[in-house]
C-alpha atoms as a PDB file:
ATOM      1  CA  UNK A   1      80.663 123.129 110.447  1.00  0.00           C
ATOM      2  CA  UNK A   2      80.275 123.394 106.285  1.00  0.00           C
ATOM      3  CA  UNK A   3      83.590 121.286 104.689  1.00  0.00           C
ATOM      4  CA  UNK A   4      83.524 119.078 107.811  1.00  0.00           C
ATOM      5  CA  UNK A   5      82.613 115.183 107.378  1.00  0.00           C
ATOM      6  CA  UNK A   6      80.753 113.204 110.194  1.00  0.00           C
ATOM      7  CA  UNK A   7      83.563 111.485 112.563  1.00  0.00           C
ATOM      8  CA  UNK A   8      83.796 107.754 111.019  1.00  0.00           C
ATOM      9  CA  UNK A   9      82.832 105.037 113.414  1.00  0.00           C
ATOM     10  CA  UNK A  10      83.596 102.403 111.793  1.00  0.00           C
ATOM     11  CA  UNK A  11      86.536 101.488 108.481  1.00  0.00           C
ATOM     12  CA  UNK A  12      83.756  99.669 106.455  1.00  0.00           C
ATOM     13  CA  UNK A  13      81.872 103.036 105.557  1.00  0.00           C
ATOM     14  CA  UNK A  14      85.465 104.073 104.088  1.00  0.00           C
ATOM     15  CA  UNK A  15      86.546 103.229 100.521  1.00  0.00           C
ATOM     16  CA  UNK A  16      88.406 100.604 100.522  1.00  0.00           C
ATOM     17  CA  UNK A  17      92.142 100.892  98.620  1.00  0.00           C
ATOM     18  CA  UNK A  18      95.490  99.687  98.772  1.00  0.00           C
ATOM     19  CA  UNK A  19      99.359 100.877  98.059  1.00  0.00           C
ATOM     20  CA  UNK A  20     101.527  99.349  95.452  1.00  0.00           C
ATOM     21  CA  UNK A  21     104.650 100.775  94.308  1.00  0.00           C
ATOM     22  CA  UNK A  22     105.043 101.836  91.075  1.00  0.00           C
ATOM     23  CA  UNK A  23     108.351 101.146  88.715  1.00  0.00           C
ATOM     24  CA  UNK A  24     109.091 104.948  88.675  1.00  0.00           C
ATOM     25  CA  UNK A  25     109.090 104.364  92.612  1.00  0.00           C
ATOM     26  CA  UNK A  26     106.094 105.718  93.777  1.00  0.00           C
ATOM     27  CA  UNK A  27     103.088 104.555  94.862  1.00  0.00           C
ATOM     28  CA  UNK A  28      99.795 104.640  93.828  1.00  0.00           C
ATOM     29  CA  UNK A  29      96.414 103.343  95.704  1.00  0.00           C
ATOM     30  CA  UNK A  30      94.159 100.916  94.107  1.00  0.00           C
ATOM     31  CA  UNK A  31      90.364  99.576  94.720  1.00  0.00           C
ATOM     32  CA  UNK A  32      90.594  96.534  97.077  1.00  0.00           C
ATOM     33  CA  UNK A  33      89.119  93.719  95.166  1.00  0.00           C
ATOM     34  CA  UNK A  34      88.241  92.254  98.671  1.00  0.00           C
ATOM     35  CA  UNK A  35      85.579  94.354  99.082  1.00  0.00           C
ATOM     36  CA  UNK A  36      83.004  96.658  97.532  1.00  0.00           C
ATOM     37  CA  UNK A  37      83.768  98.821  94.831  1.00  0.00           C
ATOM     38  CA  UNK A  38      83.810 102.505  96.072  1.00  0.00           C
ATOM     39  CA  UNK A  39      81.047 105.249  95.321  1.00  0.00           C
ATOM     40  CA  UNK A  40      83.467 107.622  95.886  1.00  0.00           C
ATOM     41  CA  UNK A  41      80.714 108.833  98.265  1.00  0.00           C
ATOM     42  CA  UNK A  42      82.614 107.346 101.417  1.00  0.00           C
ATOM     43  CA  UNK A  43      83.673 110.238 103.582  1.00  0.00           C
ATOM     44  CA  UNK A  44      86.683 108.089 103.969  1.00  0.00           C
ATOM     45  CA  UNK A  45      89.152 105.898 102.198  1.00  0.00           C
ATOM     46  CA  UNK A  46      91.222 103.100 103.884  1.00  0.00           C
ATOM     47  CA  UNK A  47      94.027 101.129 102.643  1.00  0.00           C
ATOM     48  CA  UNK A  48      96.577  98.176 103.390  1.00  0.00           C
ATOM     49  CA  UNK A  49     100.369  98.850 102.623  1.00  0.00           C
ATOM     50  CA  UNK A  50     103.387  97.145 103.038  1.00  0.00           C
ATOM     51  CA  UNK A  51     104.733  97.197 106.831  1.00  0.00           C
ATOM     52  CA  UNK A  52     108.082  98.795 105.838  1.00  0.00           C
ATOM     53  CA  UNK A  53     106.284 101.521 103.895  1.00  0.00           C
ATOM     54  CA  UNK A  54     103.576 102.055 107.065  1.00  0.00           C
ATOM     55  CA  UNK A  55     106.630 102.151 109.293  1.00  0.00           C
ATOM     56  CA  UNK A  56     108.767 104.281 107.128  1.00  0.00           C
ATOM     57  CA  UNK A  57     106.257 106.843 107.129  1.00  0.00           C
ATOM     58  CA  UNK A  58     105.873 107.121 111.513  1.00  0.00           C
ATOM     59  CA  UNK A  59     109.913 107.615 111.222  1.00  0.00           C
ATOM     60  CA  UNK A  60     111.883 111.093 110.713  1.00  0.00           C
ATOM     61  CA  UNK A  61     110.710 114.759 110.682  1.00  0.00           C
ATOM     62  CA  UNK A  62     107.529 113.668 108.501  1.00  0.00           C
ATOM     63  CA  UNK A  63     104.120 112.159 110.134  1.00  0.00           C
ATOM     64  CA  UNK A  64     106.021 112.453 113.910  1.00  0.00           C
ATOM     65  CA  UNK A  65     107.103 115.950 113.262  1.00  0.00           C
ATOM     66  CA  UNK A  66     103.119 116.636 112.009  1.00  0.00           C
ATOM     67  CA  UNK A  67     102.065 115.591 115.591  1.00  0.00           C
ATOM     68  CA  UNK A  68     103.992 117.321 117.723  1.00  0.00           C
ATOM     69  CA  UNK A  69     103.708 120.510 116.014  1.00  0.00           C
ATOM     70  CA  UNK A  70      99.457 119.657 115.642  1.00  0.00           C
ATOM     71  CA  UNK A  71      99.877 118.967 119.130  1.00  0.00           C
ATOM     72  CA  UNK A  72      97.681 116.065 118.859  1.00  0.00           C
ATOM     73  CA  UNK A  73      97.920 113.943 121.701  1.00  0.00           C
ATOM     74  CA  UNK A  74      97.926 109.991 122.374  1.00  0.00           C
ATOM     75  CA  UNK A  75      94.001 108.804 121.156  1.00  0.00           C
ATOM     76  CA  UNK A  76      93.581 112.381 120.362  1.00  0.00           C
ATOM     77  CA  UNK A  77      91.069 113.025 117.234  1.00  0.00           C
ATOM     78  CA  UNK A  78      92.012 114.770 114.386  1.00  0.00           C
ATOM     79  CA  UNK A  79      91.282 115.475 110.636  1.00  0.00           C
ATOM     80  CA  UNK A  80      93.456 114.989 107.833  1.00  0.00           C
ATOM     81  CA  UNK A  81      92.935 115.778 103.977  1.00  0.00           C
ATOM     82  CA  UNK A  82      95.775 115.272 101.293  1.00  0.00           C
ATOM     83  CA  UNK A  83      94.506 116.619  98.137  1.00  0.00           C
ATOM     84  CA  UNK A  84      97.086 114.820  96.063  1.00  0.00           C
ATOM     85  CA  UNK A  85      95.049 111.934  97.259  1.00  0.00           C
ATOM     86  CA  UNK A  86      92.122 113.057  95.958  1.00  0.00           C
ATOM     87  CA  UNK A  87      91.950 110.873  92.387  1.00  0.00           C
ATOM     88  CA  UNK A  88      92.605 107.513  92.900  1.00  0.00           C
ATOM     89  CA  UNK A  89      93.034 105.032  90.445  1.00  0.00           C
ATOM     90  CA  UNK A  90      91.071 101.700  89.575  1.00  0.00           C
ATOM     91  CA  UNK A  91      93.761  99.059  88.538  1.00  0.00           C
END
C-alpha cells in the first residue's frame, strides 16, 4: 500500500532521539549521542523520556482515549504519524 512503511522489527533500524524539556515548557527531541547519527532515512524514530512524562502521557482522555476509540486491542498493531514530529532538531 503507497504511504505505508515496512512493519519495524527491530528499534535499532529507528532513529534514535530523546525528550528534553524546554524553558518555555515544552519539549523538544534530540539525536541520541549513544548511538548513530540518523539518515533521516529510518522509517522510524525512537526516543527515551523521562518516566513522569512517558506516564503522563498513558493518563487522561489523551493516548487511552486514542485506543479505545482506534479500537486497538492489547498487542494489537497499529500505525501512528504526528506530523508536528516531523523536523527534529540536532542539539
Amino acid at each position: 500500500m503507497p504511504g505505508i512503511s515496512p512493519p519495524v522489527v527491530n528499534g535499532g533500524i529507528c532513529a534514535q532521539l530523546f525528550a528534553q524539556k524546554q524553558d518555555d515548557g515544552t519539549w523538544r527531541f534530540f539525536d541520541d549521542d549513544g548511538y548513530e547519527p540518523p539518515t533521516w532515512k529510518e522509517i522510524c524514530g525512537r526516543s527515551s523520556m523521562p518516566g513522569k512524562q512517558n506516564g503522563d502521557a498513558g493518563r487522561g482522555p489523551g493516548l487511552s482515549g486514542f485506543f479505545t476509540k482506534a479500537r486497538v486491542h492489547n498487542g494489537g498493531a497499529f500505525y501512528m504519524e504526528v506530523p508536528q514530529m516531523e523536523r527534529v532538531q540536532s542539539r
